[in-house]
Structure formats: structure tokens, C-alpha cells
Protein backbone atom coordinates (compact mmCIF):
# COMPACT_ATOMS: atom_id res chain seq x y z
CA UNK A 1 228.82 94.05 186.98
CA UNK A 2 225.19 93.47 185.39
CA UNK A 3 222.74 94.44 188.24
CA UNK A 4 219.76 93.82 185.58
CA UNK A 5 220.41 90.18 186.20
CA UNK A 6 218.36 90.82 189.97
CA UNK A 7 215.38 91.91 187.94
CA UNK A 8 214.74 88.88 185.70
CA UNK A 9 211.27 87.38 186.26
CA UNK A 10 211.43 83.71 186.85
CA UNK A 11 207.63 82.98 185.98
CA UNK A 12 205.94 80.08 187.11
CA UNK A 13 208.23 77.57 187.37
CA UNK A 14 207.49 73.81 186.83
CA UNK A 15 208.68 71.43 189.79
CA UNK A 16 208.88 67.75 189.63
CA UNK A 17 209.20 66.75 192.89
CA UNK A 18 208.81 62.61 193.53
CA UNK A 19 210.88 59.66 195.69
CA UNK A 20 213.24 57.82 193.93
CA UNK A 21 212.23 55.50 191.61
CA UNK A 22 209.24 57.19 190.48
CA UNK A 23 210.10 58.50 186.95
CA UNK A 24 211.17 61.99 188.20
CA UNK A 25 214.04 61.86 185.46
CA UNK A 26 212.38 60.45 182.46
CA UNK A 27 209.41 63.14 183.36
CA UNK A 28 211.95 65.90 183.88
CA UNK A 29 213.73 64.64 180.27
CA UNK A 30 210.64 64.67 178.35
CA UNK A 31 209.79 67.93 179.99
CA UNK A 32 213.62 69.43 178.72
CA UNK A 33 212.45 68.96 175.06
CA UNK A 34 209.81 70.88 175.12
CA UNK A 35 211.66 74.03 172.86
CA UNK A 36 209.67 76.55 175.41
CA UNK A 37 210.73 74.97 177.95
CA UNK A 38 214.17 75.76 179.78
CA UNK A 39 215.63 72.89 181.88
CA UNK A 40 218.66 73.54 184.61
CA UNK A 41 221.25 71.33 182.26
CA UNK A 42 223.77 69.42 184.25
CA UNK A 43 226.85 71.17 182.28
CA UNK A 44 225.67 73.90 183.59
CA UNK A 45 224.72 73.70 187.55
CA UNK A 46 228.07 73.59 188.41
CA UNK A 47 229.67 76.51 186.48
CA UNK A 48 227.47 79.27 186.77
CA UNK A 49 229.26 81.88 185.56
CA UNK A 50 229.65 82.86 182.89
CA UNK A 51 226.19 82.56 181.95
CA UNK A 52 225.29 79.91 179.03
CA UNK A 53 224.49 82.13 175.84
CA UNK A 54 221.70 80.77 173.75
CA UNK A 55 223.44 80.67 170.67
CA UNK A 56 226.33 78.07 172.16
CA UNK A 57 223.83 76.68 175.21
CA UNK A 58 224.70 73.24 173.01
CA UNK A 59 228.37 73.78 172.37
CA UNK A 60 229.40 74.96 175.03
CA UNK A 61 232.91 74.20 175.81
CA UNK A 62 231.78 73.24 179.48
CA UNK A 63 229.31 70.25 178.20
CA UNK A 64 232.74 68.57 177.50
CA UNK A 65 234.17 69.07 180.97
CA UNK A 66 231.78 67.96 182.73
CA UNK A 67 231.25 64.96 180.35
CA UNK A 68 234.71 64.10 180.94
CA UNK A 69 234.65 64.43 184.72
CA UNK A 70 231.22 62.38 184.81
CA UNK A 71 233.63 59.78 183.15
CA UNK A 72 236.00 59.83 186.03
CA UNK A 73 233.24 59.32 187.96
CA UNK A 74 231.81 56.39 186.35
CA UNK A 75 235.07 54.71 187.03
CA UNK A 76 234.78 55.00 191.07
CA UNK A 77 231.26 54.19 191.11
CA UNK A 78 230.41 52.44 187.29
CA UNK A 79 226.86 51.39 189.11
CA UNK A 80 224.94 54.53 189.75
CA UNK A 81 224.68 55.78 186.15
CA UNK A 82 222.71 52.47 186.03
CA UNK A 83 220.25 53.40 188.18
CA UNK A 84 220.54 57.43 187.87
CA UNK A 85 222.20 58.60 184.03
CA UNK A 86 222.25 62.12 183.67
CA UNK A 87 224.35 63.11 180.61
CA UNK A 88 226.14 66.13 180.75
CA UNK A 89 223.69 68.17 178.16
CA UNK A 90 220.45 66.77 180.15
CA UNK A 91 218.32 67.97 182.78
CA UNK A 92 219.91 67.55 186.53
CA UNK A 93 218.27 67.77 189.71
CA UNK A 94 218.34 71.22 191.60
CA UNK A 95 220.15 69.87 194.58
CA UNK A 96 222.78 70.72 192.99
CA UNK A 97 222.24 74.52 193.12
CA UNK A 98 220.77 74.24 196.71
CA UNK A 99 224.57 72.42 197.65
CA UNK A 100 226.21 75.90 196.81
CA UNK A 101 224.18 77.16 200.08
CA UNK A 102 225.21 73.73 201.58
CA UNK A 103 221.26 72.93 202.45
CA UNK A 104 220.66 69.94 200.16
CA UNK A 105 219.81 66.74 199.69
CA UNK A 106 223.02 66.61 198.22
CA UNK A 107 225.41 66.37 201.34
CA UNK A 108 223.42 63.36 202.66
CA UNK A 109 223.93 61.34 199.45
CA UNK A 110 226.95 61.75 199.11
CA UNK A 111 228.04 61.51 202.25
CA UNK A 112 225.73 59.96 204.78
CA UNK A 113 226.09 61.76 207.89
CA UNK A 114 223.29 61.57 210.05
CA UNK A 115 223.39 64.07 212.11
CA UNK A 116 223.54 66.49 208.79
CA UNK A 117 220.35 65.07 207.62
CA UNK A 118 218.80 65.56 210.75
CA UNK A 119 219.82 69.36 210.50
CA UNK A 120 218.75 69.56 207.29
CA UNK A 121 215.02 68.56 207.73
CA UNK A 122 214.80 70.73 210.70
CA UNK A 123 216.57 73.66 208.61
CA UNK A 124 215.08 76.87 207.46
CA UNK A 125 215.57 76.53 203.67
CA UNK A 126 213.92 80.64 202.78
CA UNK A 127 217.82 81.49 202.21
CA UNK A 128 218.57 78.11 200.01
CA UNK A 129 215.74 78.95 198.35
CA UNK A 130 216.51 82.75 197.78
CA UNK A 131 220.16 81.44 196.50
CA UNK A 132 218.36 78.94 193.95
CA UNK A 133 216.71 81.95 192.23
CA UNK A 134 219.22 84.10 191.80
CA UNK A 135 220.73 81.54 189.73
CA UNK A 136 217.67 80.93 188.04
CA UNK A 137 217.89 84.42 187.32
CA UNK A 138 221.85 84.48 185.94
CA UNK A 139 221.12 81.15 183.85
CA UNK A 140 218.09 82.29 181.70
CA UNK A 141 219.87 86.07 181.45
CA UNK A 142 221.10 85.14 178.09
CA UNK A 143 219.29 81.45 177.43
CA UNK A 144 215.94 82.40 178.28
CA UNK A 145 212.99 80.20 178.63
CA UNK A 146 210.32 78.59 180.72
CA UNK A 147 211.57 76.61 183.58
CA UNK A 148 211.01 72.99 184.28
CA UNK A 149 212.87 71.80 187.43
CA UNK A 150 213.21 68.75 189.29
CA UNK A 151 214.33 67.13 192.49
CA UNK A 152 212.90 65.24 195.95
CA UNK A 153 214.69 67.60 198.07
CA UNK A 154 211.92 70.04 196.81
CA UNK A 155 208.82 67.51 198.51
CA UNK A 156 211.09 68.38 201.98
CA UNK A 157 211.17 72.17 201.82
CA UNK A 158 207.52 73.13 200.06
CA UNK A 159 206.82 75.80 202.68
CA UNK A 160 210.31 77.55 201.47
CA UNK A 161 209.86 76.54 197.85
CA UNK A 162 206.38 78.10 197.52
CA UNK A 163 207.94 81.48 199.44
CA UNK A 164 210.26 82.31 196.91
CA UNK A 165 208.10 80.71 193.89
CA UNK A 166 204.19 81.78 194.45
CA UNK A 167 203.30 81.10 191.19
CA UNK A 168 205.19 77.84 190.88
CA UNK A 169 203.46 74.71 189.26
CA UNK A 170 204.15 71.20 191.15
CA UNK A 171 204.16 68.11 189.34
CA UNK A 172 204.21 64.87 192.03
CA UNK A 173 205.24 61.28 190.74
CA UNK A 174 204.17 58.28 192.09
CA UNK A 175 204.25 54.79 192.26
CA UNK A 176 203.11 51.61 193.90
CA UNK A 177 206.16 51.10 196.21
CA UNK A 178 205.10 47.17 196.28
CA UNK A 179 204.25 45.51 193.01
């Protein structure tokens, strides 16, 4: 019902892209409070539609949802937001988005089946990637900004990443893996 949604520019887009471990979520955090900046918010990979409107991006009635389901999650697993928090009003990772056209890092985290991940790094991700901005596009149709991005599924799928986003800037972390 809004066809103008196809023809929103998403300009240069900022990727962190880094292994685990290398400070891809306190970059991608500092990054999200930049005011012309526009980070994918975890409340809001998820639930799509309706788009967030700028004037309630922080109220949002679905920040509380998903706080409340990250809570159930914290009970089955109360270690990982020790070693990964993402609050429901903070950046998130765009594997999340890239799940919805089940080619993501995603799957194999969750779940660890091989013979996915194999798939996966063989895959052709020009589709995943096509799906990702389209809801780039539906997300800043009425909360507009800048994007800054992160995930390490985007260091597997560059060739696919740089299709769809020519202008894109890339941001790689690192660290000594030994101290």
C-alpha cells in the first residue's frame, strides 16, 4: 500500500563487520549515538511492520515486548547476555534481518547444524542481500537517518554486500587473538 517505500535511497551505509570478541558491539553502540546516525535497533528487527515513526522510535510500545521476551530468554540461557547484551532499544546485529531470508549467520548459532553452515558459506547471498534493503528502506521511511550497521556474517558475504551497497563504508575490528 505505499510503493514510495521502493524508492528510498539508503546512502552509504556504515558496516562494522569483525569476529567475535573484537569490540563490534561497543563500536556499533557508540556509533548508535551519533544523532545523524540511524542504527537497526533490536526492538525493531523483528517487527518490521509497521514502520517505527520518529516521533515514538523511543516509546514504542514494541521496545517493551521485546524487552520482556529478552527476559524470558535470559532465564534459559542467563550466560550469553554476559558475553553478548543487547538491550532492547540498542543497536543489534543484521543477522537478524538476513534470518527472514533464512541465509544467516543466525541459523548456525542458534542451532549448530553443520551441514547448514556449510550451505551457507557456499550460498549466493545477492537475494539476502536484496531482502536486507528493502527493510532498510521500510525502517528509515518514517525514522530517517544515516545508517550504521553491524554484524560478522557481513566479513562472509562482501561480494553480495558490496552488490547491493556500492557506496557502502566498511569498518573492520580487530584484535590480537593471543595476548
Amino acid at each position: 500500500t505505499h510503493p514510495e517505500v521502493a524508492q528510498e535511497a539508503v546512502v552509504a551505509p556504515l558496516f562494522v563487520i569483525g569476529l567475535p570478541r573484537t569490540g563490534t558491539t561497543l563500536l556499533s553502540a557508540l556509533l548508535a549515538e551519533d544523532p545523524r546516525r540511524r542504527a537497526l535497533r533490536r526492538w525493531e528487527s523483528g517487527d518490521l511492520v509497521p514502520p517505527p515513526e520518529a516521533a515514538t522510535f523511543d516509546t514504542d510500545p514494541r521496545i517493551e515486548e521485546t524487552r520482556a521476551s529478552s527476559q524470558m530468554l535470559d532465564l534459559i540461557n542467563p550466560g550469553f547476555k554476559a558475553i553478548h547484551h543487547e538491550p532492547a532499544e540498542g543497536p543489534t546485529e543484521c543477522v537478524t534481518l538476513l534470518a527472514q531470508h533464512f541465509v544467516s549467520l543466525l541459523w548456525e548459532t542458534v542451532a549448530n547444524v553443520p551441514t547448514y553452515g556449510e550451505w551457507l558459506l557456499a550460498a549466493d547471498e545477492r537475494d539476502a542481500y536484496a531482502h536486507h534493503h528493502d527493510c532498510l528502506q521500510l525502517l528509515q521511511s518514517r525514522a530517517p537517518g544515516r545508517w550504521s550497521l553491524k554484524s560478522p556474517h557481513h566479513g562472509l558475504a562482501l561480494d553480495a554486500l558490496l552488490a547491493q551497497y556500492p557506496d557502502a563504508h566498511i569498518v573492520v575490528t580487530h584484535r590480537d587473538p593471543v595476548p
